[in-house]
Protein backbone atom coordinates (compact mmCIF):
# COMPACT_ATOMS: atom_id res chain seq x y z
CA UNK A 1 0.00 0.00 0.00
CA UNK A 2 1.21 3.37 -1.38
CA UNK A 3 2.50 6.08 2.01
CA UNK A 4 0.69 9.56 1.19
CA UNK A 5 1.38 13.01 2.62
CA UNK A 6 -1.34 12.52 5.23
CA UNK A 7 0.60 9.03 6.56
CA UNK A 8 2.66 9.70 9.63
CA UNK A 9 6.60 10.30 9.58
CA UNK A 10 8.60 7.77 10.48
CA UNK A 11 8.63 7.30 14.22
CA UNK A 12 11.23 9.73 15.94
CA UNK A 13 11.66 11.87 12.73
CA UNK A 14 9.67 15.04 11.77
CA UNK A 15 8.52 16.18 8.89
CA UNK A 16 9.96 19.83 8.60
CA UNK A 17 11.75 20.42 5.20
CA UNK A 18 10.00 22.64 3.27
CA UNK A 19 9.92 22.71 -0.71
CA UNK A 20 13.16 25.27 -0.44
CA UNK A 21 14.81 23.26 1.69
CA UNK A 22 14.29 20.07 -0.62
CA UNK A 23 15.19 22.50 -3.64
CA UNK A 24 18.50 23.31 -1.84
CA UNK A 25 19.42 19.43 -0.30
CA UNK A 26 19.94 18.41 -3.78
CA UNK A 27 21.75 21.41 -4.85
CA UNK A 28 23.92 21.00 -1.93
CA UNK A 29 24.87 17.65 -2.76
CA UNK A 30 25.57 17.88 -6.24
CA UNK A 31 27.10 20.79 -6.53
CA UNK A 32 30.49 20.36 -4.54
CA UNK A 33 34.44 19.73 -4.88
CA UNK A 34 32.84 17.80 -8.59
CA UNK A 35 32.94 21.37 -10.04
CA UNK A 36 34.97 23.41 -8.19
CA UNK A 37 37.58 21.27 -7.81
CA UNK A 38 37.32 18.08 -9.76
CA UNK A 39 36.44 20.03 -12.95
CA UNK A 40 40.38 20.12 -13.43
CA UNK A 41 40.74 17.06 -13.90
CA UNK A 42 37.72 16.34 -16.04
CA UNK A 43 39.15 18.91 -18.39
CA UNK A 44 42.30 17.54 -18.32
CA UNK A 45 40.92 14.74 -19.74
CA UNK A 46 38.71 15.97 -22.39
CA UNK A 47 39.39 19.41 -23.25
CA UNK A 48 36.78 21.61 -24.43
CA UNK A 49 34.50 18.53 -24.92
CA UNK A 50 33.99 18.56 -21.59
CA UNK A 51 31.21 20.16 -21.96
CA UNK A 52 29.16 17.20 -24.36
CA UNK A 53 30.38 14.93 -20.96
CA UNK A 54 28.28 16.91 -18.42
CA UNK A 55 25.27 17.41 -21.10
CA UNK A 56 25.30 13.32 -21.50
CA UNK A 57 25.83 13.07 -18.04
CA UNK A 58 23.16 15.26 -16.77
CA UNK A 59 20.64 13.57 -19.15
CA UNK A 60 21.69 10.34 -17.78
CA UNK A 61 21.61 11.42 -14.42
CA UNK A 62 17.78 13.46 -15.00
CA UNK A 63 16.59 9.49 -15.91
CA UNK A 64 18.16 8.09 -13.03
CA UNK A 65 16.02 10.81 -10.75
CA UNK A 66 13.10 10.02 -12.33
CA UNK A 67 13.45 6.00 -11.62
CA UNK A 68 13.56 7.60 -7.84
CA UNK A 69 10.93 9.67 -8.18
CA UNK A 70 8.18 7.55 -9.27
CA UNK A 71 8.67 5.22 -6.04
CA UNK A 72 9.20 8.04 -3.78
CA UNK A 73 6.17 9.86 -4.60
CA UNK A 74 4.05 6.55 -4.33
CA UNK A 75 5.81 5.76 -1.07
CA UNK A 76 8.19 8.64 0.42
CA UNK A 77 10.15 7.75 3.11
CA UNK A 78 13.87 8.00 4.73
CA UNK A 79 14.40 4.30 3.53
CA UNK A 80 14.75 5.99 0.00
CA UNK A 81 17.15 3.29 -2.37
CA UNK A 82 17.36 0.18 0.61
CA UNK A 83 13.25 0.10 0.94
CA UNK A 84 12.55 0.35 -2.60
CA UNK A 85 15.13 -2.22 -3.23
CA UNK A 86 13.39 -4.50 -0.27
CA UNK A 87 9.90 -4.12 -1.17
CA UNK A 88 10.46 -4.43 -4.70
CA UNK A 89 13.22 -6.58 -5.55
CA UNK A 90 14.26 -9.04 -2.47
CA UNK A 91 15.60 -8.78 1.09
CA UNK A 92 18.98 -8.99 -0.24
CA UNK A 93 19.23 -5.79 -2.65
CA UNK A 94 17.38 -3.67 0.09
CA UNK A 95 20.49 -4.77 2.41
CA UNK A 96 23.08 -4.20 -0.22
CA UNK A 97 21.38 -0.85 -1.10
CA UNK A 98 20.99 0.67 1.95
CA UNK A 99 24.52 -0.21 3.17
CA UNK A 100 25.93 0.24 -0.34
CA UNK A 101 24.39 3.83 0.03
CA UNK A 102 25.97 4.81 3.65
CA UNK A 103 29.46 4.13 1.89
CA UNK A 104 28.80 6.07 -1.22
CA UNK A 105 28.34 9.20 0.70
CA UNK A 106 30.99 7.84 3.38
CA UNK A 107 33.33 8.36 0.21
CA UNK A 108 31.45 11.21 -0.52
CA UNK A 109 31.79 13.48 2.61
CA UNK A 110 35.75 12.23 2.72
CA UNK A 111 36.46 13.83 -0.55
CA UNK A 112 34.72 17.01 0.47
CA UNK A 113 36.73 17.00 3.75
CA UNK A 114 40.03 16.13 1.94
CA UNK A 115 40.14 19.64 0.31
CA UNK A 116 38.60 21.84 2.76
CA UNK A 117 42.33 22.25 3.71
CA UNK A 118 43.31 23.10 0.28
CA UNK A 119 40.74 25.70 0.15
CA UNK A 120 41.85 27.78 3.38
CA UNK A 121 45.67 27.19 2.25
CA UNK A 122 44.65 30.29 0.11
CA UNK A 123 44.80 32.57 2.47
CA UNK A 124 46.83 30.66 5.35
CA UNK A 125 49.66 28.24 3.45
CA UNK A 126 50.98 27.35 7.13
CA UNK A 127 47.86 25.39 7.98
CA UNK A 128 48.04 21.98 7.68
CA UNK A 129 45.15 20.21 5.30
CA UNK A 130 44.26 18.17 8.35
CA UNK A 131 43.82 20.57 10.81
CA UNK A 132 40.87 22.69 8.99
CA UNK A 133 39.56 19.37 7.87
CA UNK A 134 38.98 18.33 11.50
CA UNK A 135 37.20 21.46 12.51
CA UNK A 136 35.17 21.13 9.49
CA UNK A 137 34.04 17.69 10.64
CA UNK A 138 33.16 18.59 14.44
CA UNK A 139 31.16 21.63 13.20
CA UNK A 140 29.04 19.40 10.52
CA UNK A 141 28.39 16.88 12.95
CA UNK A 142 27.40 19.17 15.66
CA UNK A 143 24.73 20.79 13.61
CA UNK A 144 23.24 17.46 12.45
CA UNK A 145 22.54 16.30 16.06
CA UNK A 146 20.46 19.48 16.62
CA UNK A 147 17.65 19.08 14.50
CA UNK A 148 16.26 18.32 10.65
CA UNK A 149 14.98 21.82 10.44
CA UNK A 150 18.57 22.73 11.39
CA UNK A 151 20.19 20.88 8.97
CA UNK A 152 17.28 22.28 6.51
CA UNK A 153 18.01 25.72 6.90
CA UNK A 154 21.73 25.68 7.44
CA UNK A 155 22.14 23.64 3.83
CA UNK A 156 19.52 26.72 2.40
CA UNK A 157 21.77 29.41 2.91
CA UNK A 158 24.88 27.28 2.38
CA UNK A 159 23.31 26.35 -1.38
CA UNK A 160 22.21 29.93 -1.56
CA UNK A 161 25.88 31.15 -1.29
CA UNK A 162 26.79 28.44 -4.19
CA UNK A 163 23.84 29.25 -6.80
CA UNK A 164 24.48 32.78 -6.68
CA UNK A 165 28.53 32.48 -6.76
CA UNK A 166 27.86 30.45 -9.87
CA UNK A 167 25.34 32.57 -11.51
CA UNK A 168 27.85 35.94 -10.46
CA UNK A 169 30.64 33.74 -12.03
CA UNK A 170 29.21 33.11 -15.35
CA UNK A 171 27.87 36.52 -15.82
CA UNK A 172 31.31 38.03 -14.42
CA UNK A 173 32.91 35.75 -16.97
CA UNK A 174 30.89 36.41 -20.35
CA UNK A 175 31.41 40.52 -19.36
CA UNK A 176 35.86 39.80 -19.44
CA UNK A 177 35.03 37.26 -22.56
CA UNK A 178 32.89 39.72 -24.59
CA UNK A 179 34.25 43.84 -23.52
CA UNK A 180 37.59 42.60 -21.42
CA UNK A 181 36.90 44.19 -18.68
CA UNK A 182 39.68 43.41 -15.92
CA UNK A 183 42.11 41.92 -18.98
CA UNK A 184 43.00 45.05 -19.83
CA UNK A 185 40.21 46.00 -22.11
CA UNK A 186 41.34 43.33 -24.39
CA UNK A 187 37.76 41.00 -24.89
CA UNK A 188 38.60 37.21 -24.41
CA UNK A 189 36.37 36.08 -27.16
CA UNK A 190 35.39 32.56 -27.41
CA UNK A 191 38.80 30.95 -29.23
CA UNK A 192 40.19 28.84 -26.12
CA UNK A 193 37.45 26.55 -26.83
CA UNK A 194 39.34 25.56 -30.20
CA UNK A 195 43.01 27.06 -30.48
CA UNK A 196 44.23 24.61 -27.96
CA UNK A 197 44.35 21.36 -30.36
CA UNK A 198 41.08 22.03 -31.49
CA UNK A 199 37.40 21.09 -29.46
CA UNK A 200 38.38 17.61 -29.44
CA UNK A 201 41.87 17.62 -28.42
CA UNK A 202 42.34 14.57 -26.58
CA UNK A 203 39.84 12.85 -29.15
CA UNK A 204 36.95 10.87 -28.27
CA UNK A 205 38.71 8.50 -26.14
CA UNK A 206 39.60 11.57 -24.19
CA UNK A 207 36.13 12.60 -24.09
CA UNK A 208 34.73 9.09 -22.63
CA UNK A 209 37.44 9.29 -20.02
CA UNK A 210 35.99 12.91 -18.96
CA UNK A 211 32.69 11.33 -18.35
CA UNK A 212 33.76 8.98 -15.37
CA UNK A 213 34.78 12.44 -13.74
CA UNK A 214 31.78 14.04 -14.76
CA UNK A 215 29.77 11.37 -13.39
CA UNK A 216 31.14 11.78 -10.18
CA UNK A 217 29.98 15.56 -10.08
CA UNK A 218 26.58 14.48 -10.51
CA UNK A 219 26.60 12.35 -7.43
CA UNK A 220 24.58 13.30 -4.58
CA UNK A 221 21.33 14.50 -6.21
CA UNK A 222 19.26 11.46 -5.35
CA UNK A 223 19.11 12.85 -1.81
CA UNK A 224 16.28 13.93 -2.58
CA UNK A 225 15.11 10.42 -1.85
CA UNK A 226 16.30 10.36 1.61
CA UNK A 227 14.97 13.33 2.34
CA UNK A 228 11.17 12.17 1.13
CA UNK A 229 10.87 10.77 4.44
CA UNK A 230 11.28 14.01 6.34
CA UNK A 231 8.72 16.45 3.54
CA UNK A 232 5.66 17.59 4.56
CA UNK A 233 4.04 17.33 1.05
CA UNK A 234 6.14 14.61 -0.77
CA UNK A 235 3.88 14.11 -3.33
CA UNK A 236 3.71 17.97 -4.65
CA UNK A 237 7.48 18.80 -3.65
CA UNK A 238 9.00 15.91 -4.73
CA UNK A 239 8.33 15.52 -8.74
CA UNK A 240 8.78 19.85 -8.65
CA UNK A 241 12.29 19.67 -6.58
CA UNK A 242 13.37 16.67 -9.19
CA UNK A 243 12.15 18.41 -12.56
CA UNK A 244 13.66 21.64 -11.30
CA UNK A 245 17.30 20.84 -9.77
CA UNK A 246 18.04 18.41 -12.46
CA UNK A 247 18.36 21.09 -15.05
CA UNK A 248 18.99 24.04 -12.95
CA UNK A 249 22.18 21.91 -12.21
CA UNK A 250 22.93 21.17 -15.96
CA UNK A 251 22.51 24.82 -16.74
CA UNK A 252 25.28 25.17 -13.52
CA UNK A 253 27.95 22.78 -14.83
CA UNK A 254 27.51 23.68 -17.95
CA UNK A 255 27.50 27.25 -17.59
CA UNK A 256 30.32 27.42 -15.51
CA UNK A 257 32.48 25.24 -17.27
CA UNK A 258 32.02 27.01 -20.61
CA UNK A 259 32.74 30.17 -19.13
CA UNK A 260 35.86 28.64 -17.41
CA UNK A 261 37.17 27.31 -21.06
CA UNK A 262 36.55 30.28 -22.49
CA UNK A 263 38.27 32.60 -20.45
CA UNK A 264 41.51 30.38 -20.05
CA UNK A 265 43.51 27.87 -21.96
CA UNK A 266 41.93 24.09 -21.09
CA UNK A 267 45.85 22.35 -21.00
CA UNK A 268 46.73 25.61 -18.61
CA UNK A 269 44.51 24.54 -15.83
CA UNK A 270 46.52 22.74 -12.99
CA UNK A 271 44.68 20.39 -10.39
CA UNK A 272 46.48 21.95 -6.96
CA UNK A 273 43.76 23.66 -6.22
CA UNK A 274 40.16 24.86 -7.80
CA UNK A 275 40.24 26.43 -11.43
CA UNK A 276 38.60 29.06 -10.17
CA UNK A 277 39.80 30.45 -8.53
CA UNK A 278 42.82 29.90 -10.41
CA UNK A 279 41.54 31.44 -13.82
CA UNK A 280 40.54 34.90 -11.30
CA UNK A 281 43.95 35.08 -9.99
CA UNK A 282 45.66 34.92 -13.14
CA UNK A 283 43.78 36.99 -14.91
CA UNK A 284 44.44 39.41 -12.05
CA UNK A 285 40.98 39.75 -10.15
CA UNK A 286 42.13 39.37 -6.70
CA UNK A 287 38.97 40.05 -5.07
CA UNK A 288 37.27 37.71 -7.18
CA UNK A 289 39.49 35.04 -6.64
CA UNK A 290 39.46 35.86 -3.03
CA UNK A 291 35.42 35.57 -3.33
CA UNK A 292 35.46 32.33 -5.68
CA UNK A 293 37.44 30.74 -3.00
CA UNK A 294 35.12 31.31 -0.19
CA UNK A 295 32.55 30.16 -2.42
CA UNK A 296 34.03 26.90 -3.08
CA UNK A 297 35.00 26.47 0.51
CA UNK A 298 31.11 26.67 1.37
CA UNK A 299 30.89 24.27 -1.26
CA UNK A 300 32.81 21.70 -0.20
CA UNK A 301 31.22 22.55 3.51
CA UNK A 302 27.50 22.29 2.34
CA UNK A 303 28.54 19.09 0.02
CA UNK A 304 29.53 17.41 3.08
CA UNK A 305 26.36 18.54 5.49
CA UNK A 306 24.43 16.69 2.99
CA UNK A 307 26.24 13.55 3.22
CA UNK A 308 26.53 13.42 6.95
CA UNK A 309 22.51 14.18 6.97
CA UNK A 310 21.71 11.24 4.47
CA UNK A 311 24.57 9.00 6.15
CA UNK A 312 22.61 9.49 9.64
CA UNK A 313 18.84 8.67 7.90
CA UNK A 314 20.17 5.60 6.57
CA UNK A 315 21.35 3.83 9.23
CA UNK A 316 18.53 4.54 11.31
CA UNK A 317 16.47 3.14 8.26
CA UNK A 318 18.68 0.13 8.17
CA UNK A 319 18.27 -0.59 11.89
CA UNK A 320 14.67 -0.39 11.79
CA UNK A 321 14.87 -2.83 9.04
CA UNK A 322 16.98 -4.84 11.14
CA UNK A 323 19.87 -4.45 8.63
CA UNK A 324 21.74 -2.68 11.35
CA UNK A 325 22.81 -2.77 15.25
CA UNK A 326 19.32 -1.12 16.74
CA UNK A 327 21.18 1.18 18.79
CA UNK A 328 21.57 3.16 15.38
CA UNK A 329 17.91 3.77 15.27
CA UNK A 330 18.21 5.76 18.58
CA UNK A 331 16.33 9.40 17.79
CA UNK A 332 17.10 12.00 20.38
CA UNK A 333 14.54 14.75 21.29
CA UNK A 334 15.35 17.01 18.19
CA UNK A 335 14.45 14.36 15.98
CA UNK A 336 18.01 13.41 14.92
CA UNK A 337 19.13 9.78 14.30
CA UNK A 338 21.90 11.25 16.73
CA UNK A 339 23.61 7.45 17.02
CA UNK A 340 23.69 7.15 13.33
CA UNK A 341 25.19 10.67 12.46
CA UNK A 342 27.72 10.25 15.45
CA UNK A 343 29.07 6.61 13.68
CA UNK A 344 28.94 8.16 10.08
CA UNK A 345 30.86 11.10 11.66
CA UNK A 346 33.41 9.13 13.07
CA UNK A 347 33.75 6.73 10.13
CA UNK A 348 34.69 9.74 8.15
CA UNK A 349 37.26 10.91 10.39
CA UNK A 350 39.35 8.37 8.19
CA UNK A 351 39.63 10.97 5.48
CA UNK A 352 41.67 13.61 8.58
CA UNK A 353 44.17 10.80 8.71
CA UNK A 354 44.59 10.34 4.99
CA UNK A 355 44.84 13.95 4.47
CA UNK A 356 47.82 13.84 6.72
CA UNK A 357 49.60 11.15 5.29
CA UNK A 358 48.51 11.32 2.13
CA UNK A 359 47.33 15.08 1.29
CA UNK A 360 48.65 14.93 -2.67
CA UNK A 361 47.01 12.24 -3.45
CA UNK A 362 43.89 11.34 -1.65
CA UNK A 363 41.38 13.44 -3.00
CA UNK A 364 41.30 11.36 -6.44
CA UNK A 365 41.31 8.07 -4.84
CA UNK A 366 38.55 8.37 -2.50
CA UNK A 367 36.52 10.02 -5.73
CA UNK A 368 37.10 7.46 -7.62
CA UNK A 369 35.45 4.58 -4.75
CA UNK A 370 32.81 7.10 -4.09
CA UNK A 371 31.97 7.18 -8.18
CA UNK A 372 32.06 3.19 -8.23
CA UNK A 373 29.64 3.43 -5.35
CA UNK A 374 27.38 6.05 -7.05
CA UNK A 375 27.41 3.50 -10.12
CA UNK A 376 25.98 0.76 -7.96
CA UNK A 377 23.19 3.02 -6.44
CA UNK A 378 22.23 4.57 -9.86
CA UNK A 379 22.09 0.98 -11.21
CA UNK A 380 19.97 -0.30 -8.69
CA UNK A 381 17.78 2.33 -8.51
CA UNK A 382 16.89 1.78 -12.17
CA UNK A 383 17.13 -1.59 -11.78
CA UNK A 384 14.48 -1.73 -8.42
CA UNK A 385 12.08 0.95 -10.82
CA UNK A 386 12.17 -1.58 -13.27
CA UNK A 387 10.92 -4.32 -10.66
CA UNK A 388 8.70 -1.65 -8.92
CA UNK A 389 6.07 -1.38 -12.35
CA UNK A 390 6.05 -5.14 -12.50
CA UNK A 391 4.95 -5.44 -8.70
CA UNK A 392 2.41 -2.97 -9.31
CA UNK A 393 1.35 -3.98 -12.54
CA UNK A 394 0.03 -1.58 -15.91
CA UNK A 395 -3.13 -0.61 -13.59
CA UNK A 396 -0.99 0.66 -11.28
CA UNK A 397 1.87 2.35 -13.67
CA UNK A 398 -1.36 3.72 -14.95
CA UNK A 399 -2.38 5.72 -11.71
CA UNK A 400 1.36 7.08 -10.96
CA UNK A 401 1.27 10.26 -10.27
CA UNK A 402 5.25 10.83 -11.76
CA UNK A 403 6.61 8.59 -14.61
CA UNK A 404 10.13 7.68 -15.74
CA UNK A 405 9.61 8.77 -19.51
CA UNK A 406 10.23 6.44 -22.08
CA UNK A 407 10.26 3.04 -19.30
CA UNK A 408 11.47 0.61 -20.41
CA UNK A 409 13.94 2.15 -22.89
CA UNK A 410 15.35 5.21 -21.31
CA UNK A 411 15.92 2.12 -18.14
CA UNK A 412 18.12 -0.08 -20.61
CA UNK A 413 20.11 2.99 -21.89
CA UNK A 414 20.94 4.49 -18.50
CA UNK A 415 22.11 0.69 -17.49
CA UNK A 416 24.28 0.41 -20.61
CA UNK A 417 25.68 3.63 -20.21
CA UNK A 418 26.80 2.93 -16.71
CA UNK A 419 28.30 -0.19 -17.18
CA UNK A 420 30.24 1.45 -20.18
CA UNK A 421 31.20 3.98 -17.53
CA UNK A 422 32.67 1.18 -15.19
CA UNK A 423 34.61 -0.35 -18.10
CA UNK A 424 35.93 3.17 -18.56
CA UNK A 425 37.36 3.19 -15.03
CA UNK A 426 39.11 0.35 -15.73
CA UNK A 427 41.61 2.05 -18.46
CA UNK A 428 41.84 5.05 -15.74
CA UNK A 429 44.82 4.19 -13.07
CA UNK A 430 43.45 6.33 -10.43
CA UNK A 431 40.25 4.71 -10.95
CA UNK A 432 41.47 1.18 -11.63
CA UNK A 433 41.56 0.47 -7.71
CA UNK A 434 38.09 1.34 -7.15
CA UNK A 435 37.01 -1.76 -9.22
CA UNK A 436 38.52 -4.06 -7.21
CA UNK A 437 37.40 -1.79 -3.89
CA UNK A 438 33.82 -1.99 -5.19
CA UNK A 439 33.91 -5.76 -6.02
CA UNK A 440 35.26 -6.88 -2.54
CA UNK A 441 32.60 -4.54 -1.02
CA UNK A 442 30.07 -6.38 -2.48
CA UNK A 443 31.29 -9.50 -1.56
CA UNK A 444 31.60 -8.19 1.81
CA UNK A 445 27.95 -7.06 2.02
CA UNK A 446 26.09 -10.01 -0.05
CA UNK A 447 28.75 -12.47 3.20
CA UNK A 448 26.94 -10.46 5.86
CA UNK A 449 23.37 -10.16 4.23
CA UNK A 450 23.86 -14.32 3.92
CA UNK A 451 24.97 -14.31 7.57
CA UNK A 452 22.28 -12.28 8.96
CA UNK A 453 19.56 -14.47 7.14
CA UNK A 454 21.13 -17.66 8.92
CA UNK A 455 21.17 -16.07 11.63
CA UNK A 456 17.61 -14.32 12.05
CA UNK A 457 15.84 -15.09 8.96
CA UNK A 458 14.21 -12.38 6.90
CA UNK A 459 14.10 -8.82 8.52
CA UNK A 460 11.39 -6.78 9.23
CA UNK A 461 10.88 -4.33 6.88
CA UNK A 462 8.68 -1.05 7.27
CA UNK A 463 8.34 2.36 5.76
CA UNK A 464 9.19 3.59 8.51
């Protein structure tokens, strides 16, 4: 039986997000260290096609959100991906998904942590990576354990600070391309797209190998699932906040990157820190570098209150599924899974130790597990849609109140196209060890799911 608005919220959590606050959750999580700082490396890879990578992506990504959307607007609730997957497909996947989930955004939140210190290095070089990343994670975690309505507004204004950097920053941009202004009167024009080897100047090999970095910039809009749970009108905000963000963030990436590519050379962009803030500086804007870096700082910040927020609503999901040590399904009086956001916290202190031993390096290997992870939630997602329609048969497609478009098709496509993705990684080095991470996770999870079964038989499973 379908949840509607009027059903209660899960027991212990409240349902205070508003539609701005949904609008801004998904923002938040998409649009982080992917762009501002990973967009270096995507270019690197692609050049000025770069740009045909996030267009694909995005319209890969828009299908994958609207897989989510049909089940979460027939049933919302903090379960999201692992109660779908239950319901829908078998005990197993909603174990897998669920836990596969938590380490997505695990990998997630330790990439935006791993360059909070690079960030502040702008303006204080003597401060070790590690240091700022560690207040960065106590601060997070502290506002999490408040309340939902806490996390809600303090990821509005941090996603407010972001959309309106990014719409200041192309607009900024196309005034130096077209009159010059702060390059000396001397209009950029539009030729870096092509003078540099040409639009294609890593070929289309080059251009495929963009897209597994571009894919990972994407990651973190199917929030929006998680946060069904906690909406006080799912089925009206919910289809609006996924139509909406999808292509407001396309028209981001996009927009930013073209004006990025225009107003420097693609092969002159380094990877030490965000481009930028590097294309400002050298074009000598100082207080819009200064500006842009704050900007991406918040970024990073905001990028990582989303994943902490999802990491705690999952594993209070999983316990009450029985997937999970109850004692993570503990709700203090705010209304915050406070047991579940203190273990995600602490599991992510990981990335404070890597960025001390390894700051150089860790940023693109913890990306690249967190992108294999995204590819298994995306897939199943699609995959649990898929099985969803044939539980509820063609009456019931008939009566959704939000459709995937083009099911079964556009489903097939967006599973070819990540697989192609994975077999992409493989040809990647930095990306080649996230293959064999993501394999032995899944090993890992299907030995425990097996165990568990043995053990207790099949969970309970709720919407709540």
């Amino acid at each position: 039986m379908s949840t509607t608005a009027a059903d209660p919220a899960p027991a212990g959590l409240r349902r205070s997000l508003r539609n701005r606050h949904i609008q801004m959750i998904a923002l938040g999580g998409a649009i982080g260290t992917g762009l501002f700082y990973g967009s270096a490396e995507s270019i690197g890879q692609a050049g000025p096609a770069i740009l045909l990578c996030y267009i694909v992506g995005g319209a890969i990504i828009f299908l994958v959100m609207r897989a989510l959307g049909e089940m979460s607007v027939d049933t919302p609730t903090s379960g999201a991906f692992s109660f779908y997957a239950y319901k829908n497909w078998s005990p197993r996947a909603g174990f897998i998904s669920g836990w596969n989930y938590w380490f997505n955004y695990i990998a997630v939140s330790m990439a935006e942590l791993t360059v909070v210190g690079k960030y502040i290095q702008f303006w204080l070089p003597g401060v070790p990576q590690w240091v700022t990343a560690a207040v960065c994670l106590v601060a997070i975690t502290a506002i999490n354990l408040i309340s939902v309505k806490a996390y809600g507004e303090s990821e509005f204004w941090f996603a407010i600070v972001k959309v309106v950097a990014i719409i200041a920053m192309i607009v900024l941009g196309l005034v130096i391309i077209l009159t010059g202004f702060g390059n000396g009167g001397h209009p950029i024009g539009f030729s870096n797209l092509w003078k540099n080897g040409g639009f294609f100047p890593m070929g289309v090999t080059g251009m495929l190998m963009g897209l597994v970095v571009v894919m990972f910039s994407f990651g973190g809009v199917e929030l929006i699932g998680i946060a069904a749970g906690e909406t006080d009108d799912p089925k009206k905000t919910i289809p609006k906040a996924i139509t909406q963000v999808v292509y407001r963030i396309l028209i981001f990436y996009v927009g930013a990157v073209f004006v990025m590519l225009c107003l420097f050379p693609w092969n002159q962009l380094g990877t030490s820190e965000s481009p930028f803030v590097v294309i400002f500086h050298k074009i000598g804007i100082g207080s819009a570098a200064t500006i842009l870096n704050i900007v991406v700082l918040t970024a990073a910040i905001s990028a990582y209150n989303s994943g902490l927020y999802s990491n705690g609503r999952m594993l209070y999901s999983l316990a009450r599924q029985r997937n999970a040590p109850a004692v993570l399904g503990r709700v203090n009086r705010f209304g915050s899974p406070y047991v579940g956001v203190l273990v995600s916290s602490c599991v992510t202190a990981i990335a404070v130790v890597l960025t001390y031993l390894f700051p150089d390096t860790v940023f693109l290997y913890v990306i690249s597990i967190a992108l294999i992870a995204g590819i298994i939630n995306w897939t199943m997602i699609v995959i649990t849609d898929i099985k969803f329609r044939k539980r509820i048969g063609p009456e019931g497609v008939r009566k959704l109140a939000f459709r995937m478009p083009g099911h079964p098709v556009t489903s097939y496509v967006v599973i070819a196209f990540l697989a192609m993705v994975v077999v992409l990684m493989g040809f990647m080095p930095n990306y080649r060890i996230s293959l064999i991470v993501g394999a032995v996770w899944l090993a890992v999870l299907w030995f425990f799911d097996w165990l568990l079964t043995r053990r207790h038989g099949v969970r309970h499973i709720s919407a709540e």
